[in-house]
C-alpha atoms as a PDB file:
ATOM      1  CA  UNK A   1      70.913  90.264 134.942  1.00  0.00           C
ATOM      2  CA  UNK A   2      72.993  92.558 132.758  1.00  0.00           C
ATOM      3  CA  UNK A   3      75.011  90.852 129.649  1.00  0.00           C
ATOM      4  CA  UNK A   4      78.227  92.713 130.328  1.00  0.00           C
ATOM      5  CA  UNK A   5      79.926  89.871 127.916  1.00  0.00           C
ATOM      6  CA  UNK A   6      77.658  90.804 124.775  1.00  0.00           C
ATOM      7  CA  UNK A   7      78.620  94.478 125.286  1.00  0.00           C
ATOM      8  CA  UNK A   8      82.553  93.459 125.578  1.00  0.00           C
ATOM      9  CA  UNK A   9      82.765  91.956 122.944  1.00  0.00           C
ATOM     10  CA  UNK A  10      80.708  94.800 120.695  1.00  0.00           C
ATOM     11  CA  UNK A  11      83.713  96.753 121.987  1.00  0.00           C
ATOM     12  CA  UNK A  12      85.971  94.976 121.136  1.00  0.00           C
ATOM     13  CA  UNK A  13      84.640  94.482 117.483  1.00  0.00           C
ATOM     14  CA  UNK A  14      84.296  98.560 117.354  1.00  0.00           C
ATOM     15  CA  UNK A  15      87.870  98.538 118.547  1.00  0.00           C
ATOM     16  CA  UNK A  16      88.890  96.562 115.601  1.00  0.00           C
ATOM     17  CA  UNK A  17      87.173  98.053 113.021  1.00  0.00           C
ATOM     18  CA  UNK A  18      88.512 101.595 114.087  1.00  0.00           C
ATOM     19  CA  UNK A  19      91.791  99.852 113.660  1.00  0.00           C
ATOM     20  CA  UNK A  20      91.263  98.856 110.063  1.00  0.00           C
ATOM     21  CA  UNK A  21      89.427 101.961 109.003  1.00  0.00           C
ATOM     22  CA  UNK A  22      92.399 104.071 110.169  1.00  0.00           C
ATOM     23  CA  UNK A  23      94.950 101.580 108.838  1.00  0.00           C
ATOM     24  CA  UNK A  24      92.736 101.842 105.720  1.00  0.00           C
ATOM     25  CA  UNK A  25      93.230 105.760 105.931  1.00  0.00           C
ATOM     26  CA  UNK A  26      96.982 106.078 106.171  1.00  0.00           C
ATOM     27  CA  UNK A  27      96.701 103.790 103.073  1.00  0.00           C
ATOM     28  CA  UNK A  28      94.825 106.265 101.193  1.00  0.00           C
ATOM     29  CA  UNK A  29      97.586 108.828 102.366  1.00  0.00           C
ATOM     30  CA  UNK A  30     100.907 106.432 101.317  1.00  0.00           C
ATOM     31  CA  UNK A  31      99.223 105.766  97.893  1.00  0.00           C
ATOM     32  CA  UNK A  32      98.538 109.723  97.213  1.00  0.00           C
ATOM     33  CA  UNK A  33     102.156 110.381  98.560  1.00  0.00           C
ATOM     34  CA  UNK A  34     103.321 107.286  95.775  1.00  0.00           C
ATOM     35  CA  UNK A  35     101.289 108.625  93.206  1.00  0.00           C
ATOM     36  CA  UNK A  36     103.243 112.671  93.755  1.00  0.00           C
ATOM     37  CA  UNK A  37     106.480 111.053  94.154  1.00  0.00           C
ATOM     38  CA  UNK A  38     105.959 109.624  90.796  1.00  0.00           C
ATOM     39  CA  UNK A  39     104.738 112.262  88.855  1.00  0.00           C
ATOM     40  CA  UNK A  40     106.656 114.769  90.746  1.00  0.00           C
ATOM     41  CA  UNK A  41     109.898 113.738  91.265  1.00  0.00           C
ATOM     42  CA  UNK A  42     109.791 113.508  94.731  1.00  0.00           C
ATOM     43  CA  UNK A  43     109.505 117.213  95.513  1.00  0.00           C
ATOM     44  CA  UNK A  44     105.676 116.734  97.412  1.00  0.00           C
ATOM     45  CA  UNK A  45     104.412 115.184 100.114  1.00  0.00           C
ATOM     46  CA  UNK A  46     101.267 115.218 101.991  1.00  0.00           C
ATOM     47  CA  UNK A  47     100.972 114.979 105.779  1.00  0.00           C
ATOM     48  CA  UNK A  48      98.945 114.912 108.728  1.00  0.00           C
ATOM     49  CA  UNK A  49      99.815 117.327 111.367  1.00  0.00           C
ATOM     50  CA  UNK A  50      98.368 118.583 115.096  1.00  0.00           C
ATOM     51  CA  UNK A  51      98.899 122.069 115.444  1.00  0.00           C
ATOM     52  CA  UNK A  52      98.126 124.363 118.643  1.00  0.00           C
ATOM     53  CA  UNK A  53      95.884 127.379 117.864  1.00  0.00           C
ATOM     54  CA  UNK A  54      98.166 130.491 118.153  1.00  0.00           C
ATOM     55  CA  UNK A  55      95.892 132.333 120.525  1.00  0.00           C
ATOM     56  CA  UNK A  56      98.028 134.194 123.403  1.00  0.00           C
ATOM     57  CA  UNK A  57      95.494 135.119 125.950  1.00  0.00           C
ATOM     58  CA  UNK A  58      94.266 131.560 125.464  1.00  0.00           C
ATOM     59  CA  UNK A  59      97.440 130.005 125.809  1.00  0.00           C
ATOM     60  CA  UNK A  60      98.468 131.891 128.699  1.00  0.00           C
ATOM     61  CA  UNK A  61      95.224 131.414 130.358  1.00  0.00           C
ATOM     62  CA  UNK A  62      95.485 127.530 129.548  1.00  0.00           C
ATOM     63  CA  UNK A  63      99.096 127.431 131.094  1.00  0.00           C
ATOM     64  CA  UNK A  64      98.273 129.282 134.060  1.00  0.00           C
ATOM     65  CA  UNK A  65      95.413 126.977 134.648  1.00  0.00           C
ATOM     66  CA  UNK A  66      97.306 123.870 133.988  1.00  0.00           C
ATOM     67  CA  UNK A  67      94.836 122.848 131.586  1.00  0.00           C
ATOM     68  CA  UNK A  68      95.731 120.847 128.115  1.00  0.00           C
ATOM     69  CA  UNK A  69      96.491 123.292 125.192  1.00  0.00           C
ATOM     70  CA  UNK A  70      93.875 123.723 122.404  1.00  0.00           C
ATOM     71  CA  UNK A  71      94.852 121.795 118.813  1.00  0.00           C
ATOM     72  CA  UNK A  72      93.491 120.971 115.542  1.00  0.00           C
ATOM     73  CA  UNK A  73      94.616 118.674 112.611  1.00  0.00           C
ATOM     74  CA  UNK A  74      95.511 119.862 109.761  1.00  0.00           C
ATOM     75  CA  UNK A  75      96.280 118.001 105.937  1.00  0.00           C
ATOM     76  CA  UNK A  76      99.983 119.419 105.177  1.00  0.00           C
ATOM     77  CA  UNK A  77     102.328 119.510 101.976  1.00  0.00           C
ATOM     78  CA  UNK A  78     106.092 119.671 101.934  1.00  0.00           C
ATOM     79  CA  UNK A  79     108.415 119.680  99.401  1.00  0.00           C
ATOM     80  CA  UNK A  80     111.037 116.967 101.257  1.00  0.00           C
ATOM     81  CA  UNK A  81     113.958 117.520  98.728  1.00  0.00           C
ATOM     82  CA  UNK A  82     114.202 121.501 100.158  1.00  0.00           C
ATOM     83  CA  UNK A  83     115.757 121.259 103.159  1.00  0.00           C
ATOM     84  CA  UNK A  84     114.460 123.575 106.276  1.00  0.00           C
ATOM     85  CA  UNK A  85     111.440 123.543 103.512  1.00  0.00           C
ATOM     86  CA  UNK A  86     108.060 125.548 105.034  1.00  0.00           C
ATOM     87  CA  UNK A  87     104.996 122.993 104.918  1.00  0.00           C
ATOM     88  CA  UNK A  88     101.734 124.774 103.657  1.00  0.00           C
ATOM     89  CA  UNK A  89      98.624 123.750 105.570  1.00  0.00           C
ATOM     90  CA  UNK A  90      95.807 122.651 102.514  1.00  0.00           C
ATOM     91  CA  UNK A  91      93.026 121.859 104.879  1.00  0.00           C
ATOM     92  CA  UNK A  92      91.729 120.898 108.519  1.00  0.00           C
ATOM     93  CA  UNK A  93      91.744 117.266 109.003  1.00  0.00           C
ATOM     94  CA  UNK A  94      89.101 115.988 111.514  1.00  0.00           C
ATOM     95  CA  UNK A  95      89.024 111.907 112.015  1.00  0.00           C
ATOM     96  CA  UNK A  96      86.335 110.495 114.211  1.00  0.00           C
ATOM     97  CA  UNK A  97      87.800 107.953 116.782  1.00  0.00           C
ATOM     98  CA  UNK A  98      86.432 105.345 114.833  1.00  0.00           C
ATOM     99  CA  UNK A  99      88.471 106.707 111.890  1.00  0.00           C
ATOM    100  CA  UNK A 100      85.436 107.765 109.680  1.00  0.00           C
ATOM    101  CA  UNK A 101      83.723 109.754 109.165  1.00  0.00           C
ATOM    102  CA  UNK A 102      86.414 112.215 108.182  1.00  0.00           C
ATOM    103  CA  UNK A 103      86.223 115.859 107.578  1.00  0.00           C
ATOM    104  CA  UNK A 104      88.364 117.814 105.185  1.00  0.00           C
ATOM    105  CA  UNK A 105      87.710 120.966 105.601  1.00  0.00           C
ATOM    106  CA  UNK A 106      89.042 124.006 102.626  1.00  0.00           C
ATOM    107  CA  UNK A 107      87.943 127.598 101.263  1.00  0.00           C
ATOM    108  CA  UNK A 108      84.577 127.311 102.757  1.00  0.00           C
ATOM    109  CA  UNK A 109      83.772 123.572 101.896  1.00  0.00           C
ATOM    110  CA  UNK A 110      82.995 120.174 104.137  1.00  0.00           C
ATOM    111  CA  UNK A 111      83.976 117.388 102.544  1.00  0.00           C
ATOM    112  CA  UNK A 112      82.977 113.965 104.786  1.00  0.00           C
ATOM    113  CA  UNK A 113      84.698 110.830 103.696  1.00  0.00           C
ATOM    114  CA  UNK A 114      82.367 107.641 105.332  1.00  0.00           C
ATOM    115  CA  UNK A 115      84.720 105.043 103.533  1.00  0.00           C
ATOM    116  CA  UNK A 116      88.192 104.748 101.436  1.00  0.00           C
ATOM    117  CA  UNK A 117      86.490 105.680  98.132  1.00  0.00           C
ATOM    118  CA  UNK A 118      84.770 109.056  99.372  1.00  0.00           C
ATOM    119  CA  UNK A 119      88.178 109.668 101.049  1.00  0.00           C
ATOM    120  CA  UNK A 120      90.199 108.949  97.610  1.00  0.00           C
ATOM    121  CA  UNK A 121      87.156 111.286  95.615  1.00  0.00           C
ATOM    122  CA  UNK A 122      87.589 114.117  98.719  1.00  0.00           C
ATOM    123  CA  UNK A 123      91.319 114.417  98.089  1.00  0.00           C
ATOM    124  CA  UNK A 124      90.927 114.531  94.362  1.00  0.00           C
ATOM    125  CA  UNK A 125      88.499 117.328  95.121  1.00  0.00           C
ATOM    126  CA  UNK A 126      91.224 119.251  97.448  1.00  0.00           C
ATOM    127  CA  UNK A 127      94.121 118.965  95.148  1.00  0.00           C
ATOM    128  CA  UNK A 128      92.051 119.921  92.199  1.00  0.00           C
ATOM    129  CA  UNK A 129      91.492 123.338  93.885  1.00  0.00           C
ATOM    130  CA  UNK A 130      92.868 126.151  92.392  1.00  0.00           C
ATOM    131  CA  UNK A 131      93.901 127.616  95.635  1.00  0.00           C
ATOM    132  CA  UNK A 132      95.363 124.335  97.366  1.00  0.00           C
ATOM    133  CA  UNK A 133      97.094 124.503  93.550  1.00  0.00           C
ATOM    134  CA  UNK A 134      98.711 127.585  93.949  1.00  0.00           C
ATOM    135  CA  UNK A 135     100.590 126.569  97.652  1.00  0.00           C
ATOM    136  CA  UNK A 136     101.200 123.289  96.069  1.00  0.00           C
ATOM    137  CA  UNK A 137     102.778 124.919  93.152  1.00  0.00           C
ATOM    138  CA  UNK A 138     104.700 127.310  95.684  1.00  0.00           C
ATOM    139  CA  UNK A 139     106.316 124.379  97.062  1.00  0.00           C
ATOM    140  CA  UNK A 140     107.078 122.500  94.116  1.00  0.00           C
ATOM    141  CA  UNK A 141     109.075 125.372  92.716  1.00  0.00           C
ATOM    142  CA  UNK A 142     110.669 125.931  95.560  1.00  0.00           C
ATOM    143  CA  UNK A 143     114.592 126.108  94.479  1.00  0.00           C
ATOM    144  CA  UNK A 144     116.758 123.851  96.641  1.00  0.00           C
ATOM    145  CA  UNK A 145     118.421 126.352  98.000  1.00  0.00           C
ATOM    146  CA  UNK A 146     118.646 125.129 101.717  1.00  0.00           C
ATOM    147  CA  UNK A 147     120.760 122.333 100.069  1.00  0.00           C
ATOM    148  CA  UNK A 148     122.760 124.230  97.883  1.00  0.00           C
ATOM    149  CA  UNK A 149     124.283 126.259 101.040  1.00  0.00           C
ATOM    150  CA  UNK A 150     124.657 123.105 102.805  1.00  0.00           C
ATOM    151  CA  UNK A 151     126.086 121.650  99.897  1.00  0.00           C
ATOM    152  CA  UNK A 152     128.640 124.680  99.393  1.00  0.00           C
ATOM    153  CA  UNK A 153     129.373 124.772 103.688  1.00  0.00           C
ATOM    154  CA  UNK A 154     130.885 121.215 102.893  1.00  0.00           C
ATOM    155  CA  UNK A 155     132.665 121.798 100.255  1.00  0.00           C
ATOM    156  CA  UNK A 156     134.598 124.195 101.753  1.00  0.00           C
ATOM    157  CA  UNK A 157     135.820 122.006 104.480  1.00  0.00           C
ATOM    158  CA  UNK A 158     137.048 119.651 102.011  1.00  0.00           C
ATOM    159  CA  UNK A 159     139.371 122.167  99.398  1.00  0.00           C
ATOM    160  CA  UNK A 160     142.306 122.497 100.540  1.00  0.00           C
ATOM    161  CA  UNK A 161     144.877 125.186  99.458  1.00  0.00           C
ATOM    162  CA  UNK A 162     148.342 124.465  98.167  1.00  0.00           C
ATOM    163  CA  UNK A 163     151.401 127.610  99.284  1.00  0.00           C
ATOM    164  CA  UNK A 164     153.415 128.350  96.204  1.00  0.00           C
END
């Protein structure tokens, strides 16, 4: 006779583990963000994002088919303090449902995290890359400009004009 109860409770033990390995993830991601907020004055953060892939005969295809859309993950930085702020996409993101291995993927290089310290070394390696540098740098000197106008549009409502 089968042992169905061994093999539930393997599952359940993977199910856990996937749970802790991708809490252990989005710790990696909080401390980074910590760390930038720091040193940077709050003006970068990094996310994960799902995009769709911009492909209109696929899209139109997929829709007309009723099938799901196509996506990808992506590793993402804003600038927070710039409102309506563009996000710059670093790298592709890949997480395996069992949270690792994880792939970041940049300028032609893999880079496969199998635990939290190859994760914290990967990201070290992405943000030391003098191309990820340059679109961080892009959105770190961003001028707050998207406040400013916001900032003006409410001081207008509040001045109020005195007749001679």
């Amino acid at each position: 006779m089968a042992d169905f109860i061994t093999s539930l409770k393997k599952g359940v033990n993977a199910a856990k583990e996937a749970e802790f390995n991708k809490l252990e993830i989005q710790s990696v991601i909080k401390e980074l963000n910590l760390q930038l907020a720091r040193e940077l004055e709050g003006k970068l953060k990094i996310e994960l994002k799902t995009y769709y892939v911009n492909n209109c005969i696929q899209d139109t295809t997929t829709i007309a088919n009723n099938k799901k859309r196509e996506t990808y993950d992506a590793v993402v930085a804003i600038n927070p303090l710039v409102s309506g702020c563009f996000e710059k996409q670093l790298s592709r993101w890949k997480m395996d449902v069992n949270g690792y291995p994880c792939l970041i993927n940049f300028n032609s290089r893999e880079l496969i995290s199998d635990n939290k310290n190859t994760l914290e070394k990967n990201f070290q390696q992405l943000l030391s890359d003098a191309e990820i540098g340059e679109k961080i740098n892009s959105l770190i000197e961003q001028p707050p400009q998207c406040n400013i106008q916001r900032d003006l549009k409410s001081n207008v409502k509040n001045i109020t004009v005195e007749s001679a």
